[in-house]
Protein backbone atom coordinates (compact mmCIF):
# COMPACT_ATOMS: atom_id res chain seq x y z
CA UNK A 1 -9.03 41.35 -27.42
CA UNK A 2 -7.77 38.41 -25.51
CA UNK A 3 -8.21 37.56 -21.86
CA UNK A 4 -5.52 36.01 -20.08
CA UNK A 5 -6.84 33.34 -17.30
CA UNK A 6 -5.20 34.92 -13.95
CA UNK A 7 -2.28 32.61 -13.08
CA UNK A 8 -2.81 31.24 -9.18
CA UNK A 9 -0.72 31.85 -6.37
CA UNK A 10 -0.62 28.77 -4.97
CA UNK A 11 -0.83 25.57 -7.24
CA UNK A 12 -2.85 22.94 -5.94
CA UNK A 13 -0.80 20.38 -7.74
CA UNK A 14 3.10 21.10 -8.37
CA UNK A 15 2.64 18.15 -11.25
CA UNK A 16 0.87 20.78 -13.31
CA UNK A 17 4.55 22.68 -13.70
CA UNK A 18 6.35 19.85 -14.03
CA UNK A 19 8.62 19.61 -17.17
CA UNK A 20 10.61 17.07 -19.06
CA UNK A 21 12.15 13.99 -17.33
CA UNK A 22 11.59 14.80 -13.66
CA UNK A 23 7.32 15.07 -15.16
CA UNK A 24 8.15 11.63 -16.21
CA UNK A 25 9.75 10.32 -12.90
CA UNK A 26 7.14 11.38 -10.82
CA UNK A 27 4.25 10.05 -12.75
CA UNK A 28 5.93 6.92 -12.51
CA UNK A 29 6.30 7.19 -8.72
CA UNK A 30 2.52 7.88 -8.81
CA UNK A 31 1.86 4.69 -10.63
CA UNK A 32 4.11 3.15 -7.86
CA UNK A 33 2.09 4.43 -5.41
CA UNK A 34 -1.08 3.25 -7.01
CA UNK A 35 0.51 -0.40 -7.81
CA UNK A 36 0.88 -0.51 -3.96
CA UNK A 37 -2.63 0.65 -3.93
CA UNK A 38 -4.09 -1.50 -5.40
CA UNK A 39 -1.62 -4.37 -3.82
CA UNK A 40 -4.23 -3.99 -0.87
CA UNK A 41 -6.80 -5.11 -2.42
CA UNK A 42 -7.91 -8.23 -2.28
CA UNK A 43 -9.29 -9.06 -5.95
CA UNK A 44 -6.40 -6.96 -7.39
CA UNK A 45 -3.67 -9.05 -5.12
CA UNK A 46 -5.32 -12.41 -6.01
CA UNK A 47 -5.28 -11.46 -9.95
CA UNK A 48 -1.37 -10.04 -9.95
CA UNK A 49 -0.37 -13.27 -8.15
CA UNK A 50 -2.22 -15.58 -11.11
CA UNK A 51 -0.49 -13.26 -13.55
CA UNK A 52 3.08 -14.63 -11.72
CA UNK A 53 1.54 -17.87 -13.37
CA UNK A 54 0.10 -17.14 -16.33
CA UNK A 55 2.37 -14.88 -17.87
CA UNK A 56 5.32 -17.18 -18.10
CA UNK A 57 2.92 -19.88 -19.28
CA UNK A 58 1.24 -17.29 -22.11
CA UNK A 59 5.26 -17.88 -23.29
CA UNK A 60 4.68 -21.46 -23.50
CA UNK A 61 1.27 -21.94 -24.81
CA UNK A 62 1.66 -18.97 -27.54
CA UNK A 63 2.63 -20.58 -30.94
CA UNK A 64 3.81 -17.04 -32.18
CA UNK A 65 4.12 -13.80 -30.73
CA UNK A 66 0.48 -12.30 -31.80
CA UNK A 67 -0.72 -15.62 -29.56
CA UNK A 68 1.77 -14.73 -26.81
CA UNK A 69 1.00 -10.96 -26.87
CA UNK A 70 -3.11 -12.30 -26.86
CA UNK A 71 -2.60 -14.22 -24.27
CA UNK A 72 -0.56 -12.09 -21.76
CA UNK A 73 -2.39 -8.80 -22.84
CA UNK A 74 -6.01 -10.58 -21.75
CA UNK A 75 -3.89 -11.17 -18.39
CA UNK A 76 -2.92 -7.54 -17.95
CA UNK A 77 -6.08 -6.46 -19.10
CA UNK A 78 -8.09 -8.13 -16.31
CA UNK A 79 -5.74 -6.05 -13.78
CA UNK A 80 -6.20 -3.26 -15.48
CA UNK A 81 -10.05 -3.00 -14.94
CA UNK A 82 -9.73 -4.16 -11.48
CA UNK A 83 -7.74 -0.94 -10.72
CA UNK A 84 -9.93 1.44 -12.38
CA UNK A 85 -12.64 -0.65 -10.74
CA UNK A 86 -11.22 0.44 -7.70
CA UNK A 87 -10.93 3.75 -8.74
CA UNK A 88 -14.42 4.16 -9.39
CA UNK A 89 -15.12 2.45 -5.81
CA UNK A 90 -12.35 4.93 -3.96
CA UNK A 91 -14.28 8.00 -5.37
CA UNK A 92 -17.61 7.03 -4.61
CA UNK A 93 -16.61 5.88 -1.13
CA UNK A 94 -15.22 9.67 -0.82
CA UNK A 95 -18.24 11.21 -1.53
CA UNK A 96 -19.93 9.58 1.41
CA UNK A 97 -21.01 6.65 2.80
CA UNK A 98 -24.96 6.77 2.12
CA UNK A 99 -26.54 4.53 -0.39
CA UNK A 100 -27.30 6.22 -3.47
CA UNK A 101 -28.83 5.09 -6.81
CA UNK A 102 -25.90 6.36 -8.98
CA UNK A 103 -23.27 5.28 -6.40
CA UNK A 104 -25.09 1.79 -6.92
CA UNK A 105 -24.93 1.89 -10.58
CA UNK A 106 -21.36 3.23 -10.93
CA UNK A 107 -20.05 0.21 -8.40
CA UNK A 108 -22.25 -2.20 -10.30
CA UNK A 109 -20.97 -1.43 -13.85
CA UNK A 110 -17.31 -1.12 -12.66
CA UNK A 111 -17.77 -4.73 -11.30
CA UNK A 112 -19.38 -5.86 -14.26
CA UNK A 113 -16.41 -4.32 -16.54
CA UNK A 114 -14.17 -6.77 -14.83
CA UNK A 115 -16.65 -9.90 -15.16
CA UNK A 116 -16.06 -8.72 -18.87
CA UNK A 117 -11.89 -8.99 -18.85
CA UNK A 118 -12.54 -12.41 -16.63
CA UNK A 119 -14.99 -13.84 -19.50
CA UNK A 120 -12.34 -12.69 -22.09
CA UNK A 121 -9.21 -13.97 -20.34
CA UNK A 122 -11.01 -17.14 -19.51
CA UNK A 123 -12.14 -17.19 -22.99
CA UNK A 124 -8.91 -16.64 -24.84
CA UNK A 125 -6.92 -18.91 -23.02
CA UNK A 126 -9.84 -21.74 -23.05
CA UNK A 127 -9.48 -21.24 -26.86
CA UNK A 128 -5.42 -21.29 -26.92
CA UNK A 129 -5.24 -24.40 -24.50
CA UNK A 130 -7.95 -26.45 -26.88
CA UNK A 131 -5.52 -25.60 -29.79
CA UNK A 132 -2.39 -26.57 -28.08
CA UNK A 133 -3.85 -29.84 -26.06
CA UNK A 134 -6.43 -31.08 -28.14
């Protein structure tokens, strides 16, 4: 004996039914939409415009591509924590505004996952420049 799950009138998200390519162009148009997102925010903003710097100059300092791909994937990285950093902060900030131990702790270890991709970044590219320079 099976039970079948009752199927729902009215589909909270039409992404669920979704098939094939147009699944695949508008997931895309949500990461869009979280790019600009995140575009608003400050640390994310100041980050994406040091990538316009550092990613042509990962092409320059790498001495092969595993360098390069080091190099411009610490980069990325960083940006990557700061917007599920701000994910974490968004859905906190939803739940309400009170001050609340586990809010506290969820914002503080989101923040401290990108101190982690800064010390990383800063350290890998630290390490490549000493190669190349010194």
């Amino acid at each position: 004996m099976t039970s079948k799950k009752p199927e729902p009138t009215e589909l909270v998200n039409p992404q669920k039914t979704r098939k094939g390519l147009s699944r695949i162009l508008h997931a895309g148009g949500y990461s869009m939409q979280g790019l600009r997102a995140g575009w608003g925010e400050t640390a994310f903003r100041q980050e994406a415009i040091l990538s316009l710097v550092l990613m042509p100059l990962a092409f320059w300092l790498g001495q092969n591509w595993v360098e390069t791909a080091l190099l411009a994937g610490t980069v990325l990285l960083v940006m990557i924590v700061e917007l599920l950093n701000t994910c974490v902060e968004s859905a906190i900030d939803r739940i309400g505004p009170e001050w609340h131990d586990l809010s506290k702790r969820a914002k503080d270890m989101g923040s401290a996952a990108v101190l982690l991709s800064l010390l990383l970044c800063t350290g890998v590219w630290l390490a490549a420049l000493w190669q190349r320079l010194a």
